[in-house]
N, C-alpha and C. Protein backbone atom coordinates (compact mmCIF):
# COMPACT_ATOMS: atom_id res chain seq x y z
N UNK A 1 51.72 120.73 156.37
CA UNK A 1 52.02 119.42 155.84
C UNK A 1 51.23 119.15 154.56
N UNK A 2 49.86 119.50 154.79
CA UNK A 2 49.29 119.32 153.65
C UNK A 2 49.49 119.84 151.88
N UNK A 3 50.07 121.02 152.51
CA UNK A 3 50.68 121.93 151.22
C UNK A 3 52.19 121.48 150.48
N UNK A 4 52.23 120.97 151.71
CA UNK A 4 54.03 120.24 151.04
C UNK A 4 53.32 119.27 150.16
N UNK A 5 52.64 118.18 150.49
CA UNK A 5 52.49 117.22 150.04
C UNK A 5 51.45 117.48 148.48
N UNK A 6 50.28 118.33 148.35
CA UNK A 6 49.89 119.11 147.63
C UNK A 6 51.29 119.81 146.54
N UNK A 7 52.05 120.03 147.30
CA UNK A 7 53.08 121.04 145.99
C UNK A 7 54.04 119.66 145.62
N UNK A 8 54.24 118.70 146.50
CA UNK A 8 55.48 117.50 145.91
C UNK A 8 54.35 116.71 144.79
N UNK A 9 53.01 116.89 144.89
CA UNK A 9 52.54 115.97 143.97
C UNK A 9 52.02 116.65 142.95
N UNK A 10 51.89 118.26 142.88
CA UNK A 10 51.91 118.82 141.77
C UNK A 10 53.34 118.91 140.60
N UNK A 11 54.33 119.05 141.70
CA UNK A 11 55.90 118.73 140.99
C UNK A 11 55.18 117.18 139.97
N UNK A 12 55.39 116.79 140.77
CA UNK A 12 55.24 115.04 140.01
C UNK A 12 54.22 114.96 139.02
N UNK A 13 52.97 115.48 138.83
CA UNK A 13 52.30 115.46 137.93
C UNK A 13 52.65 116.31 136.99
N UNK A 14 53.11 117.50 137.04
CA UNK A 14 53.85 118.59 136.08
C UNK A 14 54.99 117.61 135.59
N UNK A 15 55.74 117.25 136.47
CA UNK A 15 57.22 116.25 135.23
C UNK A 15 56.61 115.67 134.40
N UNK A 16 55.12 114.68 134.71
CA UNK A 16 54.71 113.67 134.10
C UNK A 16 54.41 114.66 132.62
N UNK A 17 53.57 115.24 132.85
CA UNK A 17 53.22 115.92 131.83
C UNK A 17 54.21 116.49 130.90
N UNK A 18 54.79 117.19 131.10
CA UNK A 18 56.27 118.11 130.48
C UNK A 18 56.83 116.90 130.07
N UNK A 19 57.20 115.57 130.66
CA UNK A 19 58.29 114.92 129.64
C UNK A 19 57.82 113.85 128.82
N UNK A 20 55.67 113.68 129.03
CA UNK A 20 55.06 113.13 128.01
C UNK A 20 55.24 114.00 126.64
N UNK A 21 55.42 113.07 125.59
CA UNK A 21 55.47 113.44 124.32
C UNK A 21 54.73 112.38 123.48
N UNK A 22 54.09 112.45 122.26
CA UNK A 22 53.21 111.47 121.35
C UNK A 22 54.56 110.54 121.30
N UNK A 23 53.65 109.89 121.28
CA UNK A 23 54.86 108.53 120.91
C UNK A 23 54.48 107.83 119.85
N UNK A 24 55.84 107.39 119.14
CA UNK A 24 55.43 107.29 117.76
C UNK A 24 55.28 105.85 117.41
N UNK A 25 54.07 105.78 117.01
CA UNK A 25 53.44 104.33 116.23
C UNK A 25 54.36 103.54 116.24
N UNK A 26 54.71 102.32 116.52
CA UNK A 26 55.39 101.52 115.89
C UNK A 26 53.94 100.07 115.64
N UNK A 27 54.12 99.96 114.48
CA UNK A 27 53.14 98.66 114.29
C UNK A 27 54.03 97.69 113.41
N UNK A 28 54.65 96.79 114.89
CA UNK A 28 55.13 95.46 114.67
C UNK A 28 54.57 94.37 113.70
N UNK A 29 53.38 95.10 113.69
CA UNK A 29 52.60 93.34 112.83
C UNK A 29 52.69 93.74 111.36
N UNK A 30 53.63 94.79 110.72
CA UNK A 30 54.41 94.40 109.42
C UNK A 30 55.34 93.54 109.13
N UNK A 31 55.86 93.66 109.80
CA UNK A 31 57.31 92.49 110.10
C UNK A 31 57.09 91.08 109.83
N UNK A 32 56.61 90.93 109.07
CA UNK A 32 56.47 89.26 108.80
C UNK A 32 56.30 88.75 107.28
N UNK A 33 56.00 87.90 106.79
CA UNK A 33 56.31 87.05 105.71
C UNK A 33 54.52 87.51 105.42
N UNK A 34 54.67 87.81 103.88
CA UNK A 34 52.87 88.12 103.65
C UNK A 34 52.76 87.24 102.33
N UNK A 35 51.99 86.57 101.72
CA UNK A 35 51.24 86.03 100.40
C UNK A 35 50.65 86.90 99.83
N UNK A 36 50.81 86.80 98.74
CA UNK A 36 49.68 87.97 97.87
C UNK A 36 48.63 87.34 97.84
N UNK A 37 47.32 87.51 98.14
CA UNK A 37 46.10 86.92 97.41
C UNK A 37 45.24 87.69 96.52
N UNK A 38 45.87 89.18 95.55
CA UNK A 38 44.90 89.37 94.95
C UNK A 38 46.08 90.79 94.50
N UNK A 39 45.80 91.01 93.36
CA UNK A 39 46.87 91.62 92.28
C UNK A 39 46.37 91.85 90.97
N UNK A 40 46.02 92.61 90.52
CA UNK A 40 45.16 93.34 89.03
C UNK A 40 44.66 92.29 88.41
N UNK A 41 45.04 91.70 87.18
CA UNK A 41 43.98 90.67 86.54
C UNK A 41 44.34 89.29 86.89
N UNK A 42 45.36 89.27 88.16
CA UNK A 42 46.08 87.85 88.29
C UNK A 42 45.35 87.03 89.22
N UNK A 43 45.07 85.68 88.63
CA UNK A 43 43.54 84.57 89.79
C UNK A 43 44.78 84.22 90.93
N UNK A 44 43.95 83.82 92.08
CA UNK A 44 44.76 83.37 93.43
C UNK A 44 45.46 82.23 93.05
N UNK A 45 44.73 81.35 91.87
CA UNK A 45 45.96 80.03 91.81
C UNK A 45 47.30 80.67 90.97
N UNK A 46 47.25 82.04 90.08
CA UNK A 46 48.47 81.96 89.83
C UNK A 46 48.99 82.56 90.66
N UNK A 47 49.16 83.46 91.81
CA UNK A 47 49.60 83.66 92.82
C UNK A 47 50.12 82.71 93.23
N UNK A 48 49.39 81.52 93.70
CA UNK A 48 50.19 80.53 94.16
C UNK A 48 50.80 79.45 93.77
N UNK A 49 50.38 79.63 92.43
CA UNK A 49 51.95 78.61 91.61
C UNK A 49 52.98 79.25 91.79
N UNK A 50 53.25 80.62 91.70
CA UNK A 50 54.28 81.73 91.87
C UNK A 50 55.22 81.72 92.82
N UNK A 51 54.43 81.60 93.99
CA UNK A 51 54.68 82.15 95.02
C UNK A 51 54.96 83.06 95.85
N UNK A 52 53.76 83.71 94.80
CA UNK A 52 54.00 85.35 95.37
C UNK A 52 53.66 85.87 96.74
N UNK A 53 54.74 86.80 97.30
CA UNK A 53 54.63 87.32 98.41
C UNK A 53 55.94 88.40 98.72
N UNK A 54 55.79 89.02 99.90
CA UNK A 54 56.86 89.98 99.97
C UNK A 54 56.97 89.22 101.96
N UNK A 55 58.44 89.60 102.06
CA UNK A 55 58.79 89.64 103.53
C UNK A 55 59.97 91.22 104.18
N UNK A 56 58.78 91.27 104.96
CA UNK A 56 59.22 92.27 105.45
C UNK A 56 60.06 92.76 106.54
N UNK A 57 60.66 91.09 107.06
CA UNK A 57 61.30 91.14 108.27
C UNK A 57 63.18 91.22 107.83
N UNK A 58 63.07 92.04 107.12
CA UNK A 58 64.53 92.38 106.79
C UNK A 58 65.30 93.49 107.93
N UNK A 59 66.55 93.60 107.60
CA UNK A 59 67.18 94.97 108.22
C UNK A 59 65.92 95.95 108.59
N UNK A 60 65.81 96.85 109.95
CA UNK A 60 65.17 97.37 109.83
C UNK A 60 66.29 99.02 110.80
N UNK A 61 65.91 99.95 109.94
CA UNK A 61 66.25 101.11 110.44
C UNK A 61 65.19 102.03 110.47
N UNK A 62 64.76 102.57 112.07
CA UNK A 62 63.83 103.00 112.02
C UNK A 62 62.42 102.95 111.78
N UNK A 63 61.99 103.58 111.11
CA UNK A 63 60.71 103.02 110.24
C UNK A 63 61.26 102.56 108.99
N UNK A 64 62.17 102.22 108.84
CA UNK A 64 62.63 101.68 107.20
C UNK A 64 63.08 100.13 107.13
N UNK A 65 62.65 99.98 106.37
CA UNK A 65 62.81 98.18 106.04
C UNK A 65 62.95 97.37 105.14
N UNK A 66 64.26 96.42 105.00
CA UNK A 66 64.53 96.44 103.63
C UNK A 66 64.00 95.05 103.85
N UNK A 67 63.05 94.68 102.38
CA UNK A 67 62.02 93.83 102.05
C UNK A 67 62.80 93.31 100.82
N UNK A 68 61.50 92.17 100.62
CA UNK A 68 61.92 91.45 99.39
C UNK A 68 60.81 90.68 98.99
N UNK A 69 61.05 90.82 97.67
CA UNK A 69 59.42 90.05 97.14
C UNK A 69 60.00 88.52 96.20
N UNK A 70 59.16 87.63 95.96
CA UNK A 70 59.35 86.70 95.32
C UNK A 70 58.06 86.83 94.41
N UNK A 71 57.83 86.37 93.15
CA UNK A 71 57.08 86.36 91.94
C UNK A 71 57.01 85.47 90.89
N UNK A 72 57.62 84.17 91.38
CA UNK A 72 58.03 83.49 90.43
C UNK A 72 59.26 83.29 89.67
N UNK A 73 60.08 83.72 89.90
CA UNK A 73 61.24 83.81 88.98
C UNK A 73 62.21 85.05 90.12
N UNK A 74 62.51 86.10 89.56
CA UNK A 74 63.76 86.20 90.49
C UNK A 74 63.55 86.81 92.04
N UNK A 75 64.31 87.26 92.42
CA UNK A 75 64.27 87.66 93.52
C UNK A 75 64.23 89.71 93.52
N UNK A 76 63.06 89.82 93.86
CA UNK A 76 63.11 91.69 94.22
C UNK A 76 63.63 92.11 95.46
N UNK A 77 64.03 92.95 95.55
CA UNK A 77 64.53 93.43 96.79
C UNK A 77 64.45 95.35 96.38
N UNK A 78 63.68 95.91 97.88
CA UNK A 78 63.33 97.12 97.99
C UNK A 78 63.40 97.80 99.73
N UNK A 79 63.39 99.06 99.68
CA UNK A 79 63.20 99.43 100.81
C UNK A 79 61.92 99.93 101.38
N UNK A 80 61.38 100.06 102.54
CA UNK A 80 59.91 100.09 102.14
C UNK A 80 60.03 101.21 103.99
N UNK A 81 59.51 102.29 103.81
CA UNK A 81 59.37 103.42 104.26
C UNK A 81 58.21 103.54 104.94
N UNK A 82 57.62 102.82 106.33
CA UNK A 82 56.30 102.93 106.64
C UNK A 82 55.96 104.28 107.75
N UNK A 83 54.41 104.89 107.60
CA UNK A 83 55.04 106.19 108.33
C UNK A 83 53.58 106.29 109.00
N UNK A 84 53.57 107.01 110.08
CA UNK A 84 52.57 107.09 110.98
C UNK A 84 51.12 107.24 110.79
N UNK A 85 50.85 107.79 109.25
CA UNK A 85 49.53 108.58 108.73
C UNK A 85 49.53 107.24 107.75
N UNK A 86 49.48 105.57 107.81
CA UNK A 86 49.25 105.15 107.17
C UNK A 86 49.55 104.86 105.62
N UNK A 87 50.87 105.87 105.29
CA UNK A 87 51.69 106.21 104.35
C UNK A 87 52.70 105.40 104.16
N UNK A 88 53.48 104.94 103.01
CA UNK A 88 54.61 103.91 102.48
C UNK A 88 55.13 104.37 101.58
N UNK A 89 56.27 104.29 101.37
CA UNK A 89 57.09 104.89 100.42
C UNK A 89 57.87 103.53 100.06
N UNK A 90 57.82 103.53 98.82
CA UNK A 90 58.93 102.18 98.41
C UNK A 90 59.70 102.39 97.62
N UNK A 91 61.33 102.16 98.05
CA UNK A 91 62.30 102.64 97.13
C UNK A 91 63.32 101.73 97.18
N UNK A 92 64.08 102.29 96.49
CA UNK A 92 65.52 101.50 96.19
C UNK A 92 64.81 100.06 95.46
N UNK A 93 63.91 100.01 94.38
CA UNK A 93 64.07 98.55 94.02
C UNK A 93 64.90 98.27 93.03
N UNK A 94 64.70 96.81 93.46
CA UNK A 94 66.27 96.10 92.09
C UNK A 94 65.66 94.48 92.11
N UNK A 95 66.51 93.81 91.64
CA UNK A 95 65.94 92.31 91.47
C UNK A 95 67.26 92.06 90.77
N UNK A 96 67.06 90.19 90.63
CA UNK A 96 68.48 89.44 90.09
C UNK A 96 67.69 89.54 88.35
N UNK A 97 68.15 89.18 87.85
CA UNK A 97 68.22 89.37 86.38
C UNK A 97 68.27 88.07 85.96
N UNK A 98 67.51 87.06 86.45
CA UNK A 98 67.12 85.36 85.52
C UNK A 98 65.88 86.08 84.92
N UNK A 99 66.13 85.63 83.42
CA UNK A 99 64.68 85.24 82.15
C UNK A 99 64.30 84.02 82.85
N UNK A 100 63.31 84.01 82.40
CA UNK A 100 62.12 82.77 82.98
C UNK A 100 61.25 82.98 82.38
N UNK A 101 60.45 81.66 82.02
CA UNK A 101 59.53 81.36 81.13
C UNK A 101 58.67 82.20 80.98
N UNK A 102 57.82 82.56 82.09
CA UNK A 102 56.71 83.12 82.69
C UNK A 102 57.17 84.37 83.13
N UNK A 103 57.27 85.46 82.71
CA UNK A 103 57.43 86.55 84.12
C UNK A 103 56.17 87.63 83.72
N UNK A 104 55.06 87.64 83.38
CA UNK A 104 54.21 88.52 83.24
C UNK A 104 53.85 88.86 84.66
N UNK A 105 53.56 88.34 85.90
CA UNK A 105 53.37 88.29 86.91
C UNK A 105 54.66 89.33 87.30
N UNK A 106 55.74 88.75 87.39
CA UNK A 106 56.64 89.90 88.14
C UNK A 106 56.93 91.32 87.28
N UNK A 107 56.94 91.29 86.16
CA UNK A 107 56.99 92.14 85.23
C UNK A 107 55.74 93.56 85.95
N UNK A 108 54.86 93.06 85.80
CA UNK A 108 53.51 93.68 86.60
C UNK A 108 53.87 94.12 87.80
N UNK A 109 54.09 93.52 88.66
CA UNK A 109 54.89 93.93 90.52
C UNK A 109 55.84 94.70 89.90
N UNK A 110 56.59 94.69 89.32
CA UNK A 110 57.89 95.94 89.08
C UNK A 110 57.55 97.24 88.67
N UNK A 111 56.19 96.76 88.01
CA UNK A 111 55.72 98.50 87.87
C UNK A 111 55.18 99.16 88.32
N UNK A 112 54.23 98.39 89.14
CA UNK A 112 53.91 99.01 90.19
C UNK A 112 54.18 99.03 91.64
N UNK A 113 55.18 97.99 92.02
CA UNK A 113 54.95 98.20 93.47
C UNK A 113 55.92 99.83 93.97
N UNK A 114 56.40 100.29 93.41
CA UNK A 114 57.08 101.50 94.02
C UNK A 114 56.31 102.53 93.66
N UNK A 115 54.81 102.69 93.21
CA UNK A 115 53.53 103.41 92.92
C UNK A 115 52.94 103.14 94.39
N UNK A 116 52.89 102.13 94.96
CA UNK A 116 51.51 101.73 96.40
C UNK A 116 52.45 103.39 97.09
N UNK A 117 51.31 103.99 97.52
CA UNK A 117 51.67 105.14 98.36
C UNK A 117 50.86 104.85 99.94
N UNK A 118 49.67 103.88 100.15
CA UNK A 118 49.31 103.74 101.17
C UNK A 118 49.76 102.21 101.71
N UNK A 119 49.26 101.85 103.25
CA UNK A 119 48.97 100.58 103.64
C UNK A 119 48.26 100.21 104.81
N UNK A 120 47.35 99.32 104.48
CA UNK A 120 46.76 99.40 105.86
C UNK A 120 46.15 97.28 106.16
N UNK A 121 46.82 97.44 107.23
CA UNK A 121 46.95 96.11 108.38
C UNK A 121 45.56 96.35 108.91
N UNK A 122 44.84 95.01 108.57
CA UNK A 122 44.27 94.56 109.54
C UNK A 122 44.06 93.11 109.71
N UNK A 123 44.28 92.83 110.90
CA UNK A 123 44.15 91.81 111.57
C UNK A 123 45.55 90.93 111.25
N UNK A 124 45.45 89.82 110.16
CA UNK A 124 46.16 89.32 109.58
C UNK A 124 46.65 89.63 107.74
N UNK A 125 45.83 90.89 107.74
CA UNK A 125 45.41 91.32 106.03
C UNK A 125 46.53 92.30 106.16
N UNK A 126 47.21 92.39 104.26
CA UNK A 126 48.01 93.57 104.68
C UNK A 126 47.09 94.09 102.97
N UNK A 127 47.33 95.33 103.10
CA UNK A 127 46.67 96.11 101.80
C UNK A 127 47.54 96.94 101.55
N UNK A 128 48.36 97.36 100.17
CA UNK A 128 49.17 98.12 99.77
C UNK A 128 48.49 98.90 98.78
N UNK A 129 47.96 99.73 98.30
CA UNK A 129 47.34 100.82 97.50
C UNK A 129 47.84 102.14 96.83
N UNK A 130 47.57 102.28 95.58
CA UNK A 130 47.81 103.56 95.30
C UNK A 130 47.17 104.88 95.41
N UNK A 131 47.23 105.45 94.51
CA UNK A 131 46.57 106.66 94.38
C UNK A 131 45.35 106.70 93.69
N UNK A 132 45.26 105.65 92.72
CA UNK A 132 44.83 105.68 91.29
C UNK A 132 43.72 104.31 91.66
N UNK A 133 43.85 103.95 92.94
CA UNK A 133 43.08 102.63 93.31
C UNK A 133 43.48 101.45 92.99
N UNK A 134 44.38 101.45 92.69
CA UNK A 134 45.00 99.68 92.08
C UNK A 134 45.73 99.40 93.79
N UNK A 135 45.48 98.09 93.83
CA UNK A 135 45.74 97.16 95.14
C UNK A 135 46.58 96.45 94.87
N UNK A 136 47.21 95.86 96.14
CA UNK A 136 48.02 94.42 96.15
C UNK A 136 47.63 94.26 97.66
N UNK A 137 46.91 92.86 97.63
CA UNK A 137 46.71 92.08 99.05
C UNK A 137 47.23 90.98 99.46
N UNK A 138 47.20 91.08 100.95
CA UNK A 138 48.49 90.05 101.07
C UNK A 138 47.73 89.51 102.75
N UNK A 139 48.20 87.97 102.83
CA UNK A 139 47.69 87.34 103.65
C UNK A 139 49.23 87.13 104.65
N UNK A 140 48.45 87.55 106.33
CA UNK A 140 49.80 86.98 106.71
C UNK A 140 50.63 85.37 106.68
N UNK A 141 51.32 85.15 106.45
CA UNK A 141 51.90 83.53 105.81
C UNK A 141 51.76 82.46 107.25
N UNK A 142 52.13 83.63 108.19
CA UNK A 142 51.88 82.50 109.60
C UNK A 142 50.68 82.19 110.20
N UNK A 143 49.84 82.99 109.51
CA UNK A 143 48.01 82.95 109.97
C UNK A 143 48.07 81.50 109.43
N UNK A 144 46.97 80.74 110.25
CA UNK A 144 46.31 79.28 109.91
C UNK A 144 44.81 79.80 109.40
């Protein structure tokens, strides 16, 4: 009896094992509406005359997610590629095509945001980074 029960619970721990596999990251706490608070030579109040920020709770396929930024003036829209090693890929951008008074601010985000190759969440902070060390930080919008 003992050996049955010994071999039915080695079965069962062997399935467990054999049909564990890594399971892949998903980190939900991108998915939300972010503020920029800090962007190359630009102060936090013009950030927030702007209203700069990106939301990330668009279509999502996979790890892929189609985002959209606001900057003051038009509307960006990109796909944004997040991947297990802390890695981002941002592609497909485009935007509407209004002149506006002011666009040095978005002008700036267009050139670089499809450069950020990293990102890293914490807490309520999101950090988008390149290679070259240039940042874009972003506050989550629903944090108090």
């Amino acid at each position: 009896m003992k050996n049955i029960i010994l071999s039915l619970f080695s079965v069962f721990i062997l399935t467990l094992v054999l049909n564990c596999s890594a399971s892949k990251v998903d980190n939900q706490h991108y998915r939300r509406e972010w503020m920029m608070v800090s962007f190359d030579q630009f102060t936090k109040l013009q950030l927030v005359e702007n209203k700069a920020g990106i939301n990330l709770t668009g279509e999502r396929t996979g790890n892929r997610v189609k985002g959209f930024a606001t900057m003051g003036c038009n509307r960006i829209f990109f796909t944004a590629e997040l991947k297990n090693n802390s890695k981002i890929n941002i592609s497909e951008i485009g935007s509407t095509e209004m002149v506006c008074k002011n666009m040095e601010l978005e002008n700036a985000f267009m050139k670089k945001i499809g450069n950020m190759k990293n990102y890293l969440i914490e807490g309520h902070r999101l950090t988008l980074s390149d290679n070259n060390g240039n940042e874009m930080k972003f506050i989550a919008a629903d944090w108090d």
